[in-house]
PDB file of N, CA and C in Angstrom:
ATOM      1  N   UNK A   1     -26.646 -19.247  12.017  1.00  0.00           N
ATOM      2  CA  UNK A   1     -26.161 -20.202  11.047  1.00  0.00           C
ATOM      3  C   UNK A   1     -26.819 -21.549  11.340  1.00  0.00           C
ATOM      4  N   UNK A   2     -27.121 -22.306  10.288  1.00  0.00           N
ATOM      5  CA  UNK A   2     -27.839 -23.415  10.620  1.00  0.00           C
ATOM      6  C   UNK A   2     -26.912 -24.605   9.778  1.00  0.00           C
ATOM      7  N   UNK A   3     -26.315 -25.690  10.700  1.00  0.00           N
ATOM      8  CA  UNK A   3     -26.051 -27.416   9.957  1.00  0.00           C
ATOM      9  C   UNK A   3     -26.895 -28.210  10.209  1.00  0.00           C
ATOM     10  N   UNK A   4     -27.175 -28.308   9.092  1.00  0.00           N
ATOM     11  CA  UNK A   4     -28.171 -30.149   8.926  1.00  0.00           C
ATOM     12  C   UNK A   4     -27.510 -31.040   8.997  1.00  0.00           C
ATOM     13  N   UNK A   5     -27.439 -31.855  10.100  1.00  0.00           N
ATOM     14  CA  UNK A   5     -26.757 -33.094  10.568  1.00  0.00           C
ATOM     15  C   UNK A   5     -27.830 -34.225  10.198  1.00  0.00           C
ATOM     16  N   UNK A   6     -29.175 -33.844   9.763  1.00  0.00           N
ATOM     17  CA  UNK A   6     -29.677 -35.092   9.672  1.00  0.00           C
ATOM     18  C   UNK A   6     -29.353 -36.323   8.981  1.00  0.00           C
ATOM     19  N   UNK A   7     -29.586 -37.584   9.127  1.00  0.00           N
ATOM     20  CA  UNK A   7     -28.712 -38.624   8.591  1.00  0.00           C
ATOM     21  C   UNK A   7     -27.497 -38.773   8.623  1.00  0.00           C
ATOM     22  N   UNK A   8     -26.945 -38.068   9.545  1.00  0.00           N
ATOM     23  CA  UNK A   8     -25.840 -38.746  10.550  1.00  0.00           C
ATOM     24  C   UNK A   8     -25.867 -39.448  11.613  1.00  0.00           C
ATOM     25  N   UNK A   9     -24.703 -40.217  11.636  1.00  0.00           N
ATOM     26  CA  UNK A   9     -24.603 -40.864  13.360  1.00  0.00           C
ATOM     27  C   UNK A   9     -23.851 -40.430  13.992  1.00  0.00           C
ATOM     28  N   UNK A  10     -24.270 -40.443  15.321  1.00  0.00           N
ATOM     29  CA  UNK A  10     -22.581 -40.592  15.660  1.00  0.00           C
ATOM     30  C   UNK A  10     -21.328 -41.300  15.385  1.00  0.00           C
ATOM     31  N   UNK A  11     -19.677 -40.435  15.432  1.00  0.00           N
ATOM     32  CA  UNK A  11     -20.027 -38.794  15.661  1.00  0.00           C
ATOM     33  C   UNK A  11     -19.739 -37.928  14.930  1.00  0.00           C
ATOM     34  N   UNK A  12     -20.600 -37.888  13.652  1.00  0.00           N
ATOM     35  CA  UNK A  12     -20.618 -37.065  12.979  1.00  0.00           C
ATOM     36  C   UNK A  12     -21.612 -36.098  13.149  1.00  0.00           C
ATOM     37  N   UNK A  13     -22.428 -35.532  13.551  1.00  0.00           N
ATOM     38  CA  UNK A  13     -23.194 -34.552  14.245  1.00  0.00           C
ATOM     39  C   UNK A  13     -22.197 -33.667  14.784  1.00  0.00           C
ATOM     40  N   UNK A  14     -22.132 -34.206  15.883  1.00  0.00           N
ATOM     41  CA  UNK A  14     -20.811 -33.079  16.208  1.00  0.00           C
ATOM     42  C   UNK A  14     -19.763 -32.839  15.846  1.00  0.00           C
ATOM     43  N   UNK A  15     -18.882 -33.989  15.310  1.00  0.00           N
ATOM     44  CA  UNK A  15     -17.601 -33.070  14.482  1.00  0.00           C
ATOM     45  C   UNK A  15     -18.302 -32.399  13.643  1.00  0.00           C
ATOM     46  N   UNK A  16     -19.456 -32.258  13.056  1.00  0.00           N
ATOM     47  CA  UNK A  16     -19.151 -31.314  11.851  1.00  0.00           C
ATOM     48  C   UNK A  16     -20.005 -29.997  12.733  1.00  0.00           C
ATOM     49  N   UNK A  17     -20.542 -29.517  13.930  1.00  0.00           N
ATOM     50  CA  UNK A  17     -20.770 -28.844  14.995  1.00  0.00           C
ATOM     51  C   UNK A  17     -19.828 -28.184  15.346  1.00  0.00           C
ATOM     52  N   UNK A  18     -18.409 -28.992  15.677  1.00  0.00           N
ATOM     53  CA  UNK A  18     -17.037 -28.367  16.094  1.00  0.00           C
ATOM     54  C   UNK A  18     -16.454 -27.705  14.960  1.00  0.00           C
ATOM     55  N   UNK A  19     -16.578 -28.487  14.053  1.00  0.00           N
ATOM     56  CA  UNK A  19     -15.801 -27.062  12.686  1.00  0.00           C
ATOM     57  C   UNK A  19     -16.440 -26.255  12.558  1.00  0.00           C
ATOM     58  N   UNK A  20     -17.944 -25.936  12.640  1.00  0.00           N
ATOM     59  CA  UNK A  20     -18.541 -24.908  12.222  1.00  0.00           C
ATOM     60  C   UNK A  20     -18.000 -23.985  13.008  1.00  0.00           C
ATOM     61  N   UNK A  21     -18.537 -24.236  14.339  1.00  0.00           N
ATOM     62  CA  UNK A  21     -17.815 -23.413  15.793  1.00  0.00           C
ATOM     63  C   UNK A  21     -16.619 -22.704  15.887  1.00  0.00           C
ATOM     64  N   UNK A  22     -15.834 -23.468  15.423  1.00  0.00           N
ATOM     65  CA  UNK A  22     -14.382 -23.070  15.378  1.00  0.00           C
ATOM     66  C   UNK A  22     -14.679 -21.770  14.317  1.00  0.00           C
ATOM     67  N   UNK A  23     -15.046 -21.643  13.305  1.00  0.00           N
ATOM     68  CA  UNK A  23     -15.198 -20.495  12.616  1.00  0.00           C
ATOM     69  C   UNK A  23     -15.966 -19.800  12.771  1.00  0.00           C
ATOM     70  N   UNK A  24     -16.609 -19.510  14.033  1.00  0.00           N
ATOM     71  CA  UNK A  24     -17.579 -18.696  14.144  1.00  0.00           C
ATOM     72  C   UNK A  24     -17.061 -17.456  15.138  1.00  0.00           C
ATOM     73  N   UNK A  25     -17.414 -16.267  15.422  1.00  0.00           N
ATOM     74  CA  UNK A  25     -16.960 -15.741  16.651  1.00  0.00           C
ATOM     75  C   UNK A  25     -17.827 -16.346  17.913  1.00  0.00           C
ATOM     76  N   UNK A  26     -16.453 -15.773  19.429  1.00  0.00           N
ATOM     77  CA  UNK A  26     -17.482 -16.028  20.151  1.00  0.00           C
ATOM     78  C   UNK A  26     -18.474 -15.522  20.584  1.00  0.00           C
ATOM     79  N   UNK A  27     -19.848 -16.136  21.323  1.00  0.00           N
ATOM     80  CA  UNK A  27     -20.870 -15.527  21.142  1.00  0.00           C
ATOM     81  C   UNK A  27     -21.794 -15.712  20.199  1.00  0.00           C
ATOM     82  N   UNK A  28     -21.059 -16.375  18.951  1.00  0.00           N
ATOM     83  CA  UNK A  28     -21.916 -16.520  17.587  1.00  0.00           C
ATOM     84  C   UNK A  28     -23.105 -17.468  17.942  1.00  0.00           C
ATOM     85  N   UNK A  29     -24.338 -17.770  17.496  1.00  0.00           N
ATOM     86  CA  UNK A  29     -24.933 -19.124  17.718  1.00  0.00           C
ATOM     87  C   UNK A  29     -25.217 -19.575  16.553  1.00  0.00           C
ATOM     88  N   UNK A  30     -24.888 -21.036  16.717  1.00  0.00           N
ATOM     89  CA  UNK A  30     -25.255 -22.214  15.698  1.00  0.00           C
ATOM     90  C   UNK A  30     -26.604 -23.085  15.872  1.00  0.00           C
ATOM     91  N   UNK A  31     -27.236 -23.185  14.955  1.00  0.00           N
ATOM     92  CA  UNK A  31     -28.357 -23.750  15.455  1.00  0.00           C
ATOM     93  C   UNK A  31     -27.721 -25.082  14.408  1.00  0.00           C
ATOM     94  N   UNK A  32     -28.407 -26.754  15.026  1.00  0.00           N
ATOM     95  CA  UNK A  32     -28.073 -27.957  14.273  1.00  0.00           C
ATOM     96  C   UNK A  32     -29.302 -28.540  14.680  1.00  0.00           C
ATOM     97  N   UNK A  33     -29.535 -29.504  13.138  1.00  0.00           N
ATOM     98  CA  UNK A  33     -30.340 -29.761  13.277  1.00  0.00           C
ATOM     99  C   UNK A  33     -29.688 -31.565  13.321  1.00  0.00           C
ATOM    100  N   UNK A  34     -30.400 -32.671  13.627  1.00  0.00           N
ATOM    101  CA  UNK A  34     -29.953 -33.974  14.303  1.00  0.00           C
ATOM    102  C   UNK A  34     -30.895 -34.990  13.869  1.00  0.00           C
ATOM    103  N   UNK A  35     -30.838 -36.093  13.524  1.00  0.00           N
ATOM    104  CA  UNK A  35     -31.803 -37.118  13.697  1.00  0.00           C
ATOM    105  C   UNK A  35     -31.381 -38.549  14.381  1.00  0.00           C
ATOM    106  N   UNK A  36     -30.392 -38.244  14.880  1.00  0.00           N
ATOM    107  CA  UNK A  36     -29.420 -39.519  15.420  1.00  0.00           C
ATOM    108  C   UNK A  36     -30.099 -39.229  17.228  1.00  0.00           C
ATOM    109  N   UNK A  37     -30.816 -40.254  17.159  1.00  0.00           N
ATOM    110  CA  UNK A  37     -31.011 -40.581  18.858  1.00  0.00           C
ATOM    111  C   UNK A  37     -30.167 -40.277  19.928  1.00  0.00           C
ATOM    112  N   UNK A  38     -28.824 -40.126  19.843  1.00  0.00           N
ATOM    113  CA  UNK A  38     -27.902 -40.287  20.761  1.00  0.00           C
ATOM    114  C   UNK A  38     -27.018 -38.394  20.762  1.00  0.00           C
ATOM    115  N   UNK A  39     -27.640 -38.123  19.503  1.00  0.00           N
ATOM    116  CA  UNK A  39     -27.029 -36.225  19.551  1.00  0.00           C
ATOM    117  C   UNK A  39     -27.448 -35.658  20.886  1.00  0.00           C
ATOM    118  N   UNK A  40     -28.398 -35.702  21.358  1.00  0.00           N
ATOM    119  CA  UNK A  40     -28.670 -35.348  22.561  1.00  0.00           C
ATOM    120  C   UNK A  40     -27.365 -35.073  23.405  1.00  0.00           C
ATOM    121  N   UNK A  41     -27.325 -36.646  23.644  1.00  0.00           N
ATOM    122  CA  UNK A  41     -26.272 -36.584  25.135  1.00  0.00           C
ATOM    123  C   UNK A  41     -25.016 -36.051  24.600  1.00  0.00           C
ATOM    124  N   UNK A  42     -25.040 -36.609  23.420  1.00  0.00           N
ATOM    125  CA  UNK A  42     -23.747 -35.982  22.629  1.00  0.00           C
ATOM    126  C   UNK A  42     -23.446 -34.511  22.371  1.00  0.00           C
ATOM    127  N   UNK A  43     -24.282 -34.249  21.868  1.00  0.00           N
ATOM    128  CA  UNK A  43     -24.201 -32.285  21.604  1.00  0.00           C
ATOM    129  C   UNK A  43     -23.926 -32.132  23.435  1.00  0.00           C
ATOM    130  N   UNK A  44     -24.796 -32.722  24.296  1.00  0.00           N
ATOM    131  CA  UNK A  44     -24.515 -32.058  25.725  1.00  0.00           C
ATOM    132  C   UNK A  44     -23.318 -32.350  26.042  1.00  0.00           C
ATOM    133  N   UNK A  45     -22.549 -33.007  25.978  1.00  0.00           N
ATOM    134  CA  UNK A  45     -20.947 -33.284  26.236  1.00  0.00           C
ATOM    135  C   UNK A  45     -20.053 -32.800  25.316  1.00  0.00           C
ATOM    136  N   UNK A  46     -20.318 -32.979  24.062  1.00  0.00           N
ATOM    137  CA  UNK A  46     -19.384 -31.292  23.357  1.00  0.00           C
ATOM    138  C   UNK A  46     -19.323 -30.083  23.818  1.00  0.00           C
ATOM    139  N   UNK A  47     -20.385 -29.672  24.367  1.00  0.00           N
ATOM    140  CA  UNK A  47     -20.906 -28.204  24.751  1.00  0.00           C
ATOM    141  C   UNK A  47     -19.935 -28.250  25.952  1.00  0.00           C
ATOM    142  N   UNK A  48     -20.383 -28.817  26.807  1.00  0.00           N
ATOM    143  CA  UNK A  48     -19.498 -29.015  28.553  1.00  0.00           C
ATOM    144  C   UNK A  48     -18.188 -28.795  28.048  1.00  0.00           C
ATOM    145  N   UNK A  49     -17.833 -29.786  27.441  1.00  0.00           N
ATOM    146  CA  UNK A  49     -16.542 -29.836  27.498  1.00  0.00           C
ATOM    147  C   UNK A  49     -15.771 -28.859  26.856  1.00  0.00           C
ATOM    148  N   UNK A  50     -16.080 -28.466  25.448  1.00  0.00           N
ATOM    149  CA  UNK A  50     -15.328 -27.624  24.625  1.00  0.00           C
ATOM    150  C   UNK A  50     -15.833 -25.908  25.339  1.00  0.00           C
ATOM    151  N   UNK A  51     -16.644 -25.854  26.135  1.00  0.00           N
ATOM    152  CA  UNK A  51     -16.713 -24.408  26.944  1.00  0.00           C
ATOM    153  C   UNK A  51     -17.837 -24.003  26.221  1.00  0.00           C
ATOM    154  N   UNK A  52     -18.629 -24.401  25.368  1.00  0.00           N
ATOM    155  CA  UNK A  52     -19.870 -23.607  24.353  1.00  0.00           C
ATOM    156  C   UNK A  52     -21.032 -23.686  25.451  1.00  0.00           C
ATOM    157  N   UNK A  53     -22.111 -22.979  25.550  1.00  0.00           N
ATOM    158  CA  UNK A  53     -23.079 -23.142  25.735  1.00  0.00           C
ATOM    159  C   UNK A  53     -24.244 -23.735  24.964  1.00  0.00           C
ATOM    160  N   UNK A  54     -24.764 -24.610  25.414  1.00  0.00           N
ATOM    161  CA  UNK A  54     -25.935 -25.225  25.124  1.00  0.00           C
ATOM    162  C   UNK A  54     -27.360 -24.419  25.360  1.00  0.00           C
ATOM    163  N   UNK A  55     -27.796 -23.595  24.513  1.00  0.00           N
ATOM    164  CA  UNK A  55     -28.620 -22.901  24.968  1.00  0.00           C
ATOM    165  C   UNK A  55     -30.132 -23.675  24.606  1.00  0.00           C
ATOM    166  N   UNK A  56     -30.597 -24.120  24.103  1.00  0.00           N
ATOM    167  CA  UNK A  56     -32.018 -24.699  23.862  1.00  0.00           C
ATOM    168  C   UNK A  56     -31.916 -26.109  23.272  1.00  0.00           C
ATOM    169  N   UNK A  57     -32.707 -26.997  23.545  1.00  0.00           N
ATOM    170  CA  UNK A  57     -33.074 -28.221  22.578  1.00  0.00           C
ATOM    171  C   UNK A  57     -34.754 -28.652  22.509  1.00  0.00           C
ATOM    172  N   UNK A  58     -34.566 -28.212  20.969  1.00  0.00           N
ATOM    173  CA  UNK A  58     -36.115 -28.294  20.885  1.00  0.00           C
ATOM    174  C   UNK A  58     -36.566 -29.892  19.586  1.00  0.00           C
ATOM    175  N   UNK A  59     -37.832 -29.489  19.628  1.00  0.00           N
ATOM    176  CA  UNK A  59     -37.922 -31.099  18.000  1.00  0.00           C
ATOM    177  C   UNK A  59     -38.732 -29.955  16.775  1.00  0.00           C
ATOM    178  N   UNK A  60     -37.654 -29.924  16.242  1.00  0.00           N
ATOM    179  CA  UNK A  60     -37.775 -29.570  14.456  1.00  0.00           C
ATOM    180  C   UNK A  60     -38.696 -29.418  14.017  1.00  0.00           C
ATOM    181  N   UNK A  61     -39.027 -31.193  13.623  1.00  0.00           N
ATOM    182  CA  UNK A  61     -39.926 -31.981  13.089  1.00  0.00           C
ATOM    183  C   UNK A  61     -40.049 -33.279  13.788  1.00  0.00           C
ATOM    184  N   UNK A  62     -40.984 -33.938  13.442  1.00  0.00           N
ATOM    185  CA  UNK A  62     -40.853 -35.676  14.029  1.00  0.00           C
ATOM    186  C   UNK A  62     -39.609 -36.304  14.009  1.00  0.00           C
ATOM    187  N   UNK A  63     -38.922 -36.535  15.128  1.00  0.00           N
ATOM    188  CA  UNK A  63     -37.250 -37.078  14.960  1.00  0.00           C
ATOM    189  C   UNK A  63     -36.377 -36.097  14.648  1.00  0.00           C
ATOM    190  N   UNK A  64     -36.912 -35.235  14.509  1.00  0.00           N
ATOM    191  CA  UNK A  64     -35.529 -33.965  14.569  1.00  0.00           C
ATOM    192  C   UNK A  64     -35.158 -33.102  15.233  1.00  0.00           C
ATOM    193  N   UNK A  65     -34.135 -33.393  16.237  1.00  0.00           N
ATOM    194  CA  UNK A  65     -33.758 -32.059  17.033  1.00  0.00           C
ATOM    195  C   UNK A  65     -33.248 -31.091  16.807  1.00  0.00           C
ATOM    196  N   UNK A  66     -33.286 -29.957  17.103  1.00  0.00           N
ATOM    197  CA  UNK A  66     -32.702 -28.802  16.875  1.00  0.00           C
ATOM    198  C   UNK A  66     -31.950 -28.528  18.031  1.00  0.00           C
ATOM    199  N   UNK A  67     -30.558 -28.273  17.735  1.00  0.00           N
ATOM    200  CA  UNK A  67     -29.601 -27.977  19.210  1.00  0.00           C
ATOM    201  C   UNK A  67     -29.319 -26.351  18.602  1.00  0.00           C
ATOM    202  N   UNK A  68     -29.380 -25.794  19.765  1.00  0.00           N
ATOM    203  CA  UNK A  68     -28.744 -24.299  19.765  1.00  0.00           C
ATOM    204  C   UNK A  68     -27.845 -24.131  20.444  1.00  0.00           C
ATOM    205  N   UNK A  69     -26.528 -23.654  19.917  1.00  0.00           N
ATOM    206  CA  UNK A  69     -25.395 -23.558  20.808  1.00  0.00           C
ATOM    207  C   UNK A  69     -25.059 -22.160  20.409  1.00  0.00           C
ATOM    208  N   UNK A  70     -24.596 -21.817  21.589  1.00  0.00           N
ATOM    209  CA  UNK A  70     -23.949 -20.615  21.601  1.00  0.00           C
ATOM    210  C   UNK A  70     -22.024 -20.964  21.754  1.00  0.00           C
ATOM    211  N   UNK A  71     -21.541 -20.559  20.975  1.00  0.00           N
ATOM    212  CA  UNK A  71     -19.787 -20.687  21.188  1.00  0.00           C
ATOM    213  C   UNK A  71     -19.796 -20.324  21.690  1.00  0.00           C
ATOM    214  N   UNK A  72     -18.199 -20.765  22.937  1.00  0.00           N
ATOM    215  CA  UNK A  72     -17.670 -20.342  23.682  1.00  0.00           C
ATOM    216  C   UNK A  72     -16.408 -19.321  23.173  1.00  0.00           C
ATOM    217  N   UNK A  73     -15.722 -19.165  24.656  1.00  0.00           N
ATOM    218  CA  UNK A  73     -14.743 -17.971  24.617  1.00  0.00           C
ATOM    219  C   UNK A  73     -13.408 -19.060  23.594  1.00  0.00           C
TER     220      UNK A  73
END
């Protein structure tokens, strides 16, 4: 499943990361895509905290990250 977060700020990147999640099974992966400078550290401290795995962070395009998360239990 893929959300385009681009042209968000924080923290809207990730709340709308956490609803997807929440409806996903676990195990499912979400891929998001980001253009907000600060998703980085941010997606990495959602992940920690809410139990998901952070499995890859790659660049899209110029300024765009792609976060891959895997949900947690």
């Amino acid at each position: 499943m893929l959300l385009d977060a681009t042209g968000l700020r924080c923290p809207l990147p990730v709340l709308r990361a956490r609803k997807r999640l929440v409806a996903l099974a676990p195990g499912a992966v979400l891929d998001v895509l980001a253009d907000d400078p600060a998703a980085e550290g941010d997606m990495r401290a959602f992940c920690q905290a809410a139990g998901h795995r952070l499995l890859a962070v790659s660049e899209a395009a110029p300024g765009v990250s792609r976060f891959r998360i895997a949900r947690g239990p």
